[in-house]
Protein backbone atom coordinates (compact mmCIF):
# COMPACT_ATOMS: atom_id res chain seq x y z
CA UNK A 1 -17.11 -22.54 28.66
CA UNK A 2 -14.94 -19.75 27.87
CA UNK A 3 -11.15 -19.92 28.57
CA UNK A 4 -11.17 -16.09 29.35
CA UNK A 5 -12.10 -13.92 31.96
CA UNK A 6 -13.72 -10.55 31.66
CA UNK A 7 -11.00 -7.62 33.10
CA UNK A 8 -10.98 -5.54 36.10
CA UNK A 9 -11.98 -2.10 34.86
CA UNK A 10 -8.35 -0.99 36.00
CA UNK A 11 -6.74 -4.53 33.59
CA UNK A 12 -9.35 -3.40 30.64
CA UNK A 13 -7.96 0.05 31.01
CA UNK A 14 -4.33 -0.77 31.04
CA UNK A 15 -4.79 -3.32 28.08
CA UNK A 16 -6.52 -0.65 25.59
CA UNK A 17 -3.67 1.92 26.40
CA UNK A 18 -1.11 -0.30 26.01
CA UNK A 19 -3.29 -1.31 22.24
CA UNK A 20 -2.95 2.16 21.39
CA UNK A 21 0.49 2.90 22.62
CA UNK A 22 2.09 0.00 21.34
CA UNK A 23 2.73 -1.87 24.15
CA UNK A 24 3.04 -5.74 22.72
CA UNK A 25 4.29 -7.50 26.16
CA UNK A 26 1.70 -5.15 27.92
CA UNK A 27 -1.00 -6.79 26.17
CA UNK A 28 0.27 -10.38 26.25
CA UNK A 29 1.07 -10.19 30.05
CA UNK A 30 -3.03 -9.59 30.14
CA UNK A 31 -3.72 -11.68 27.43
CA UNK A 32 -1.54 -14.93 29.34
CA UNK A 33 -3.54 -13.83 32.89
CA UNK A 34 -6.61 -14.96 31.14
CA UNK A 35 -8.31 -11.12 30.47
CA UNK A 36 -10.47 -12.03 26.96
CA UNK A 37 -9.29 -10.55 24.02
CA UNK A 38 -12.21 -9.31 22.29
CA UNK A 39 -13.49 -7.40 25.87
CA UNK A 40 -15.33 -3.95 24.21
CA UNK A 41 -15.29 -0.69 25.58
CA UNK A 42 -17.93 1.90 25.36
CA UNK A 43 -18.10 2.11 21.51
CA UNK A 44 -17.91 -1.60 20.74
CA UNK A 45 -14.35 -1.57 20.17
CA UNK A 46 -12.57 -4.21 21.40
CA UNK A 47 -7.83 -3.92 21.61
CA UNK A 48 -7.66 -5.20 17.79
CA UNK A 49 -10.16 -2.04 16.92
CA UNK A 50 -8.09 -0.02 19.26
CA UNK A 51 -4.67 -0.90 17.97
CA UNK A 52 -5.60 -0.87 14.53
CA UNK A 53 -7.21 2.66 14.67
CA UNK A 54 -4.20 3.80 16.74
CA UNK A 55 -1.63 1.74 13.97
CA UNK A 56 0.14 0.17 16.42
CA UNK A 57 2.24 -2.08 14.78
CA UNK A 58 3.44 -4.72 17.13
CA UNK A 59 -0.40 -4.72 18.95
CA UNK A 60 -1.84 -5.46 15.77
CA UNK A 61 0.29 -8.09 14.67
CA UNK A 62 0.07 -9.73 18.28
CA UNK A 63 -3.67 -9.73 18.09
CA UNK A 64 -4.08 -10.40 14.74
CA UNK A 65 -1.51 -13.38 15.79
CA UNK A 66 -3.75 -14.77 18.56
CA UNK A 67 -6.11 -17.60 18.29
CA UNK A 68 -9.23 -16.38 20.03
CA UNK A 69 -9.15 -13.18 19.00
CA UNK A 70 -12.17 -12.20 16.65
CA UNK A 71 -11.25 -10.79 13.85
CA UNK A 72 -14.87 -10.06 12.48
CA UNK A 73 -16.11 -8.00 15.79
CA UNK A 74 -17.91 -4.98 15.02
CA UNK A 75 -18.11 -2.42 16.84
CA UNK A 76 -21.23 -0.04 17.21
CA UNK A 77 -20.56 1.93 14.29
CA UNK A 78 -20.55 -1.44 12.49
CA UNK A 79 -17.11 -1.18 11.96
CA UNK A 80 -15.04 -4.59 11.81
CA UNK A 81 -11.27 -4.70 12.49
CA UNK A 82 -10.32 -5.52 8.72
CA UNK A 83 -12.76 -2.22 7.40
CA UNK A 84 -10.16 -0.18 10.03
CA UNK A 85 -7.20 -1.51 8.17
CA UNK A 86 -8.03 -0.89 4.86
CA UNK A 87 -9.41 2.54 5.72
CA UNK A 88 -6.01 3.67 6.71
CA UNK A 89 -4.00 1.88 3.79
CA UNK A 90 -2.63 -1.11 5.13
CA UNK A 91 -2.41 -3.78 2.83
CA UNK A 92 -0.27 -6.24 5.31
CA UNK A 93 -3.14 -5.68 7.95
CA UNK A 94 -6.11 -6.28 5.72
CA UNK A 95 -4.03 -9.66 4.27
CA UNK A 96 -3.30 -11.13 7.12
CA UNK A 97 -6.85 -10.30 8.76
CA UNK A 98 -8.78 -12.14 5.82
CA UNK A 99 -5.82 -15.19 6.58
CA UNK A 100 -7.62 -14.65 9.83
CA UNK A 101 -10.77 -15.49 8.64
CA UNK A 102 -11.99 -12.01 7.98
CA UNK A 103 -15.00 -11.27 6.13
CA UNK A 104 -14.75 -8.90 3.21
CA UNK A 105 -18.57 -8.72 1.75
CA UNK A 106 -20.72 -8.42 4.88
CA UNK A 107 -23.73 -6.70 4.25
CA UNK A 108 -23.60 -2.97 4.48
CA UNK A 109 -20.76 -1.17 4.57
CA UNK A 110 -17.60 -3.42 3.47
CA UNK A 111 -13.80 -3.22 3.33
CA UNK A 112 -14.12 -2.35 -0.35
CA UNK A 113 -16.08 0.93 0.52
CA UNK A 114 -13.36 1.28 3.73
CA UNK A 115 -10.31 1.08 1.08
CA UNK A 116 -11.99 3.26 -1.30
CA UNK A 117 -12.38 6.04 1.40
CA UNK A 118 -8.51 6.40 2.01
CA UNK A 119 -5.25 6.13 0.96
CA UNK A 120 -5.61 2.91 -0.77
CA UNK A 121 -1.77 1.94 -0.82
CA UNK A 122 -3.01 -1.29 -3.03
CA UNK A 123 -5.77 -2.06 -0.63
CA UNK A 124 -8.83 -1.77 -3.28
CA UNK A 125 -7.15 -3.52 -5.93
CA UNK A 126 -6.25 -6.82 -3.50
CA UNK A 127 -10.20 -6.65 -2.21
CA UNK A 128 -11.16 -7.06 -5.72
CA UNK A 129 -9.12 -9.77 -6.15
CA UNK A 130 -10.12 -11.32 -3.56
CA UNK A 131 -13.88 -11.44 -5.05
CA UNK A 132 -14.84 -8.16 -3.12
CA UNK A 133 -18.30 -7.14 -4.19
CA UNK A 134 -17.81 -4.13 -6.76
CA UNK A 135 -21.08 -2.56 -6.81
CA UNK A 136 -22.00 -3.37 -2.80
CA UNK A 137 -24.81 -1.08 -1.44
CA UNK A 138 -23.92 0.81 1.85
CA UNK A 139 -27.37 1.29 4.37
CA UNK A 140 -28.18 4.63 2.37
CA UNK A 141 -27.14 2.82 -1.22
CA UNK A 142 -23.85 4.29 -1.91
CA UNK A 143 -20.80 1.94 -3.77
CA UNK A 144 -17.40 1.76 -3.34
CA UNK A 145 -16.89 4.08 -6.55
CA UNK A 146 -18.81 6.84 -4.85
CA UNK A 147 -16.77 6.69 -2.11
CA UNK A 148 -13.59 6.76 -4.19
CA UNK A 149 -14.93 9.43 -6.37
CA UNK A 150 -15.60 11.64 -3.07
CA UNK A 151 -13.04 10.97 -0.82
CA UNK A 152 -10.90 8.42 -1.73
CA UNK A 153 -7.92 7.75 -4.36
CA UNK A 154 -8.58 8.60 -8.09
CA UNK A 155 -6.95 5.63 -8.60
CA UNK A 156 -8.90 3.48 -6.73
CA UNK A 157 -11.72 4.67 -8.85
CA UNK A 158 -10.01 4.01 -11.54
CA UNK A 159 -9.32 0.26 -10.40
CA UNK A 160 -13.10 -0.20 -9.90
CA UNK A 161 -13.74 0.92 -13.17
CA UNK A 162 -11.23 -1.65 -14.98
CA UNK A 163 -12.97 -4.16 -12.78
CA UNK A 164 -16.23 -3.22 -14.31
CA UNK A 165 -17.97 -1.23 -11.47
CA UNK A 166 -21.23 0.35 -12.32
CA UNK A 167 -21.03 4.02 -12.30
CA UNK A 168 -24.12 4.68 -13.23
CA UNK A 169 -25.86 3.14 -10.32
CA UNK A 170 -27.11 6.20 -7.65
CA UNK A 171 -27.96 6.00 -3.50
CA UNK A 172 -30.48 6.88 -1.75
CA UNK A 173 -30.08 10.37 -2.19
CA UNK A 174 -30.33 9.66 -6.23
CA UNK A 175 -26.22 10.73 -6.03
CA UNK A 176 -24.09 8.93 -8.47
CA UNK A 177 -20.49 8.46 -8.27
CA UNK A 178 -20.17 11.33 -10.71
CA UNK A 179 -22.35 13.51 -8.44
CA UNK A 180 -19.68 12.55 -5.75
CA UNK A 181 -16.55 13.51 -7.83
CA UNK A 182 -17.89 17.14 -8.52
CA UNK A 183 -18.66 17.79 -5.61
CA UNK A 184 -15.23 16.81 -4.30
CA UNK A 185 -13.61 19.08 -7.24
CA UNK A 186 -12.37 16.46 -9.48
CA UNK A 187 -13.20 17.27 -12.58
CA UNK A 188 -10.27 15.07 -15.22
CA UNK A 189 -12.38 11.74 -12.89
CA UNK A 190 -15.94 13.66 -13.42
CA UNK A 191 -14.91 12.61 -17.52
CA UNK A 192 -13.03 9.26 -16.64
CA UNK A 193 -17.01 8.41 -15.22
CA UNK A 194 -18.72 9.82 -17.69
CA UNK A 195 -16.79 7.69 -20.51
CA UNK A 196 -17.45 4.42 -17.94
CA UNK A 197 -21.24 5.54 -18.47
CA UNK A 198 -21.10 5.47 -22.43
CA UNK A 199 -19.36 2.27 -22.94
CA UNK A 200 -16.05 -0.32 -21.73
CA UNK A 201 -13.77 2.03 -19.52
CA UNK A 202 -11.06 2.51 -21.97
CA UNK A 203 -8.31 3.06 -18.95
């Protein structure tokens, strides 16, 4: 039997504005009246989501804090709190959320392909060694390396290829990471690949 309660649509309101403004007694006031913590609005997301993709610092830590709050909820996008974190660079977050018990090689999209998306800020490098799965598939076959060749960090590229990512593997759409990285307009990583291709990555 669950300890929580579900929120009045005016409490469930107030408690994802106060996630994305920051509000940290806001939130607990709810939280200690018994409203559950991993309620979900429209989109699956539930306040951690919310906070997270707001970066509200003290909400996040609270939540991240709390007990029965789950850190591996996905939302409908199939998004899970820690893939938020690491999209947006924040190593702290993404630590303390695998502490949590947060799961970094689901299957799909994972926090490796997340971090290799945006800023980084050390994210990919910590994933892999944490075991992250180098050469995970996406649902239409792309890797973490094609997403840091296209839209991420050089550098995280770079990491993936010390670590010994594949980058000759292609997606769905027969796109390799080096099909990725010219179409982005990054031509000094289109050679950095094309070396990876013909033997050890000499970076």
């Amino acid at each position: 039997m669950s300890i929580f309660r579900a929120a009045t649509e005016e409490e469930f309101r107030d408690l994802m504005l106060a996630a994305s403004r920051d509000q940290p007694s806001f939130v607990m006031n709810l939280l200690l009246a018994g409203v559950d913590p991993n309620q979900a609005d429209a989109l699956g997301n539930t306040p951690l989501h919310k906070a997270i993709m707001e970066e509200s610092e003290r909400v996040v830590k609270l939540l991240i804090e709390h007990p029965h709050a789950d850190v591996n909820a996905l939302n409908q996008a199939g998004e899970t709190p820690v893939m938020l974190a690491a999209l947006r660079g924040r190593l702290r977050w993404v630590q303390a959320l695998v502490q949590r018990g947060a799961l970094i090689n689901e299957a799909g999209f994972t926090a490796l392909h997340y971090a290799c998306s945006g800023p980084d800020n050390g994210v990919t490098a910590w994933l892999v060694s944490q075991g992250a799965e180098l050469d995970a598939r996406s649902p239409n076959g792309s890797t973490p390396l094609m997403m840091a060749a296209g839209y991420g960090s050089p550098d995280s590229a770079d990491i993936l290829l010390q670590a010994g990512a594949d980058a000759s593997l292609r997606n769905d759409k027969g796109l390799s990471a080096i099909d990725f990285a010219r179409q982005a307009g990054r031509p000094e990583l289109v050679k950095r690949l094309l070396a990876a291709q013909r033997g050890p990555y000499p970076y």
